[in-house]
C-alpha atoms as a PDB file:
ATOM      1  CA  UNK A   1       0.000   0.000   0.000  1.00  0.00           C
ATOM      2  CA  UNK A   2       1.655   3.664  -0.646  1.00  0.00           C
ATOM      3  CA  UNK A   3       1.306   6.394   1.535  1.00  0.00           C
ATOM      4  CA  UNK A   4      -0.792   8.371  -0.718  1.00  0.00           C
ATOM      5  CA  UNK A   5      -3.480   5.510  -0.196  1.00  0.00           C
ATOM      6  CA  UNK A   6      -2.307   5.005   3.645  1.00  0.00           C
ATOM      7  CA  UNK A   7      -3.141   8.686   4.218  1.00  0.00           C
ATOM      8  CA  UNK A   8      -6.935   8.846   2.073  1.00  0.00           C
ATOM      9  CA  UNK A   9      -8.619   6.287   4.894  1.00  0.00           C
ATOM     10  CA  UNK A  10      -8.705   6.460   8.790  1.00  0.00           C
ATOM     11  CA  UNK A  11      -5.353   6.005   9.947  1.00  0.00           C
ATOM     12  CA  UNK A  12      -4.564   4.131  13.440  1.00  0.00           C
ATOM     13  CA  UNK A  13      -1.132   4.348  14.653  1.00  0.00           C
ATOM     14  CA  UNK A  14      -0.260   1.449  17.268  1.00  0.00           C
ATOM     15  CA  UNK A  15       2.488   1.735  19.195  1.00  0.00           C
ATOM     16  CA  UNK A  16       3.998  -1.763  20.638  1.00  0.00           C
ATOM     17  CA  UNK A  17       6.733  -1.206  22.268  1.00  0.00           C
ATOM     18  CA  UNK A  18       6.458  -3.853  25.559  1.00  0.00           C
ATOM     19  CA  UNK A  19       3.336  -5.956  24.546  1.00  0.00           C
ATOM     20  CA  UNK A  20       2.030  -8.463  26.195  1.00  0.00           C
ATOM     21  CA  UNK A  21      -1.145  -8.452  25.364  1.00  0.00           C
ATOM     22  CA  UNK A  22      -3.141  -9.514  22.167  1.00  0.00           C
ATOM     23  CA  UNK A  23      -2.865  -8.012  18.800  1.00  0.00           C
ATOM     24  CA  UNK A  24      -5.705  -5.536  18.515  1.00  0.00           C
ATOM     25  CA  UNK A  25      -5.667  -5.089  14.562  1.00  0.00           C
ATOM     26  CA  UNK A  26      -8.667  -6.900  13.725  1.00  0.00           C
ATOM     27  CA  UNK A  27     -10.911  -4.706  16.855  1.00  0.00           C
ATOM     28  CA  UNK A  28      -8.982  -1.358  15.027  1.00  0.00           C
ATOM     29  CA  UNK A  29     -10.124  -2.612  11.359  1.00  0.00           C
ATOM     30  CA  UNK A  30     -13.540  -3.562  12.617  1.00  0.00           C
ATOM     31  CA  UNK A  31     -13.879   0.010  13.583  1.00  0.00           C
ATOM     32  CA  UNK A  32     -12.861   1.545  10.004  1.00  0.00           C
ATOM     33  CA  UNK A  33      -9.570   1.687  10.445  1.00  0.00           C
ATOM     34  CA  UNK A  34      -6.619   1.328   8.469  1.00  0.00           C
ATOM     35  CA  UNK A  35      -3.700   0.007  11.317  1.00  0.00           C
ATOM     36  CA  UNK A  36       0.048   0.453  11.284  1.00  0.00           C
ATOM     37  CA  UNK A  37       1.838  -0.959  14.258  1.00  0.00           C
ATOM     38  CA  UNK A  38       5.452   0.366  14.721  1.00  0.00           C
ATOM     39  CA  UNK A  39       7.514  -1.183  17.884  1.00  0.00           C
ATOM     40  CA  UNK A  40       9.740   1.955  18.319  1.00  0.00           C
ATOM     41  CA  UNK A  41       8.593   5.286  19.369  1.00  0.00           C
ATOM     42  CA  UNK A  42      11.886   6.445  17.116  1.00  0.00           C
ATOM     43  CA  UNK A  43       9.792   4.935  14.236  1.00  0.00           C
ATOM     44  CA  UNK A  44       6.484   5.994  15.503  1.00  0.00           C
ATOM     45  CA  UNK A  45       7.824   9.982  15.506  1.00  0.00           C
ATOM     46  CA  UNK A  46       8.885   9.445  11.964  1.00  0.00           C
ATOM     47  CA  UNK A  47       5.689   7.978  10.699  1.00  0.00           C
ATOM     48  CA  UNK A  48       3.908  10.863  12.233  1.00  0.00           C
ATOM     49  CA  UNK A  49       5.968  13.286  10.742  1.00  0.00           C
ATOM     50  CA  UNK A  50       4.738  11.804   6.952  1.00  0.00           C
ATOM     51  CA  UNK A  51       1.293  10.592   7.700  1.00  0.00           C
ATOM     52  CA  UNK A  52      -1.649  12.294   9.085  1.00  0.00           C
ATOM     53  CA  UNK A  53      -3.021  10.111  11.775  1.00  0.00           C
ATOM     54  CA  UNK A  54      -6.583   9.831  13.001  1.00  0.00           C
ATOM     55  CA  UNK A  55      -6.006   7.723  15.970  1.00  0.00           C
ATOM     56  CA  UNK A  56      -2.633   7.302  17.977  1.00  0.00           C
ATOM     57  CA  UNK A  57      -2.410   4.000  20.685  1.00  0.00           C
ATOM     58  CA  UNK A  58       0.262   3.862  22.498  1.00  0.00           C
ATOM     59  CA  UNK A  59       1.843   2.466  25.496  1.00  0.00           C
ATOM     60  CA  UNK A  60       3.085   4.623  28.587  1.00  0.00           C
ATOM     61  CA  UNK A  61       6.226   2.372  30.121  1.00  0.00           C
ATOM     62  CA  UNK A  62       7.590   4.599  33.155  1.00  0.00           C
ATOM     63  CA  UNK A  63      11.129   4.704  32.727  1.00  0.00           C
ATOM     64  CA  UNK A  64      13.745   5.485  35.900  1.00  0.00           C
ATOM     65  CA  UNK A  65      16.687   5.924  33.282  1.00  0.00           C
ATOM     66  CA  UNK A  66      15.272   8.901  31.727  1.00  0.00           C
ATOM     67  CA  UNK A  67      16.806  12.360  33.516  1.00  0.00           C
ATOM     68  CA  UNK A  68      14.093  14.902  31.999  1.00  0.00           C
ATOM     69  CA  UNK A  69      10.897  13.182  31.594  1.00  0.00           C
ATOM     70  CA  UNK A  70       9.146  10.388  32.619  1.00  0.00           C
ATOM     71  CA  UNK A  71       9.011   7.473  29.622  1.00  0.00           C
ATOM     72  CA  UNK A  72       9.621   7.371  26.018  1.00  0.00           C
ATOM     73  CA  UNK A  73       5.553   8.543  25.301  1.00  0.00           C
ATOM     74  CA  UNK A  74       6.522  12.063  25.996  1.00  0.00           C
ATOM     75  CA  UNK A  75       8.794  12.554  22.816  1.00  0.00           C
ATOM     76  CA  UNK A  76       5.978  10.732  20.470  1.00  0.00           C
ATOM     77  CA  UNK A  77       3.208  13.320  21.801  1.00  0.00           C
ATOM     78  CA  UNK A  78       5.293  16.039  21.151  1.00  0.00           C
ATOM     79  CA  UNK A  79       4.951  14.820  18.021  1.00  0.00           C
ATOM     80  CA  UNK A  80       1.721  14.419  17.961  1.00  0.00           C
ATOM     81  CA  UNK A  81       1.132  18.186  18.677  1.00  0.00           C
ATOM     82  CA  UNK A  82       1.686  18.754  14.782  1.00  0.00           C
ATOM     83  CA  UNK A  83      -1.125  16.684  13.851  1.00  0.00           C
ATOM     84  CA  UNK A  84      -4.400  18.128  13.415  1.00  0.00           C
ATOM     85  CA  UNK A  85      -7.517  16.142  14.603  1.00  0.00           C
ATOM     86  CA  UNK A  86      -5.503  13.576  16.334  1.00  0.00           C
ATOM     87  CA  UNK A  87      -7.332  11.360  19.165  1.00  0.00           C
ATOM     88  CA  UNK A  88      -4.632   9.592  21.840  1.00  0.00           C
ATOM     89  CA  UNK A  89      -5.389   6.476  23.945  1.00  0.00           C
ATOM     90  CA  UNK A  90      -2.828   5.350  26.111  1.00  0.00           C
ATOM     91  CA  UNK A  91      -2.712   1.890  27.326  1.00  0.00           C
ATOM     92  CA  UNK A  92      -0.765   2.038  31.113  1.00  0.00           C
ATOM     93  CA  UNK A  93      -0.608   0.003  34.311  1.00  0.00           C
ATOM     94  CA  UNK A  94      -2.727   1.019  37.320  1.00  0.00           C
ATOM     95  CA  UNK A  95       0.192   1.375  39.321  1.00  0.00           C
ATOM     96  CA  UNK A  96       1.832   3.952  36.982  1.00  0.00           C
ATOM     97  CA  UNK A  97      -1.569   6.014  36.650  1.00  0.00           C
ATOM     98  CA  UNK A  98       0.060   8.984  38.919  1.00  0.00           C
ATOM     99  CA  UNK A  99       3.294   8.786  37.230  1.00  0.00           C
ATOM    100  CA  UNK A 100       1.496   8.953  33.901  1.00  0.00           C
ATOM    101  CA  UNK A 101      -0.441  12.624  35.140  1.00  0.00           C
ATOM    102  CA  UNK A 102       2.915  14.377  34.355  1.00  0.00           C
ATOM    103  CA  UNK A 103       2.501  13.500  30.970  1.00  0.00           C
ATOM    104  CA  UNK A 104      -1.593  13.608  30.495  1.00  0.00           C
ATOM    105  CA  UNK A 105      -1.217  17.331  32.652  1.00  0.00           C
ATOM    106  CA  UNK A 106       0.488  18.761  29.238  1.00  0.00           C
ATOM    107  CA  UNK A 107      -0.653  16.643  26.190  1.00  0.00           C
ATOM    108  CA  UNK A 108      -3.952  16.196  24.784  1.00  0.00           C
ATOM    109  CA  UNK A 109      -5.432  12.584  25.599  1.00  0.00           C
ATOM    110  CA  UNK A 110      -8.002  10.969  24.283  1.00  0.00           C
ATOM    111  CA  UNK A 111      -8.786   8.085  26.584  1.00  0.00           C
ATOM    112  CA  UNK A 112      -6.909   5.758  28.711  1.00  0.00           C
ATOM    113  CA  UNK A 113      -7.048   2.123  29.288  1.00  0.00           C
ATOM    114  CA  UNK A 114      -5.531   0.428  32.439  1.00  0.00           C
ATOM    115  CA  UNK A 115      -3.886  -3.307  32.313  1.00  0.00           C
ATOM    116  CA  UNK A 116      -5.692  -5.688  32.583  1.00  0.00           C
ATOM    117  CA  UNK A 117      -8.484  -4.973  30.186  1.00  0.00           C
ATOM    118  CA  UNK A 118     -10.493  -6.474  27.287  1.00  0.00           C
ATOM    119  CA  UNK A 119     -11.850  -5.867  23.986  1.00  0.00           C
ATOM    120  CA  UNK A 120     -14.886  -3.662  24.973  1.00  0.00           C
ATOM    121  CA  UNK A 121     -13.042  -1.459  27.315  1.00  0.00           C
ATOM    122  CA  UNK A 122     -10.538  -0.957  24.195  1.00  0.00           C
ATOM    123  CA  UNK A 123     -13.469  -0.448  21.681  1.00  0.00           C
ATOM    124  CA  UNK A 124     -15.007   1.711  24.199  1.00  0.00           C
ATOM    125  CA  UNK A 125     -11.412   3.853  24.624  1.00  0.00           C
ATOM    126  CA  UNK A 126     -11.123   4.277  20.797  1.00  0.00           C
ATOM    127  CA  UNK A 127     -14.423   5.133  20.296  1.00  0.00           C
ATOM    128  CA  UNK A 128     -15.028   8.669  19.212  1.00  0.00           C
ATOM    129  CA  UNK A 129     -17.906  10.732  20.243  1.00  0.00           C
ATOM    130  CA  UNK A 130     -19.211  13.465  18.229  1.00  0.00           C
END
């Protein structure tokens, strides 16, 4: 598929970076969606920067190593700033919900979803009300 047809439908961005859980593509598809799952927020920011993106699902992994922020999520929603009309749900573990509020307190989200979950909470996060 080229790009040009990539960015003329709905266009879900999945980032994987830890997994874990199941692959979500058919739930996205059944929803209208055309998916692209990158595993690297390094590839993630690029793809952003070339595609316009409906729908953005990532992954917030708290991260000790990092000096200035607080996971790897913060540098893809800065890239997600650019994008127009962009919706964010971020998948995270309940024990990482008050680390995540640094990062929700300056970026635009969507939704959230909290480990464990199923299908219907996730159809229910991506869901977009008019």
């Amino acid at each position: 598929m080229s790009l040009s047809e990539i960015n003329s439908k709905k266009l879900l961005l999945a980032v994987v970076e830890q997994g874990g859980y199941p692959d979500f593509t058919a739930l996205y598809e059944s929803m209208g969606y055309e998916v692209v799952t990158v595993k690297t927020p390094r590839k993630a920011i690029s793809f952003l920067k070339k595609n316009q993106v409906s729908m953005l699902v990532a992954e917030f992994n708290f991260q000790t190593d990092f000096r200035d922020r607080t996971s790897s999520l913060e540098s893809i929603m800065a890239s997600v700033q650019h994008q127009q009309a962009i919706n964010v749900v971020i998948l995270l573990d309940k024990e990482n919900i008050e680390r995540f509020e640094r990062v929700s307190s300056r970026f635009s989200i969507h939704n959230t979803v909290a480990f464990p979950f199923d299908e219907v909470q996730l159809r229910e996060a991506v869901t977009l009300t008019d």
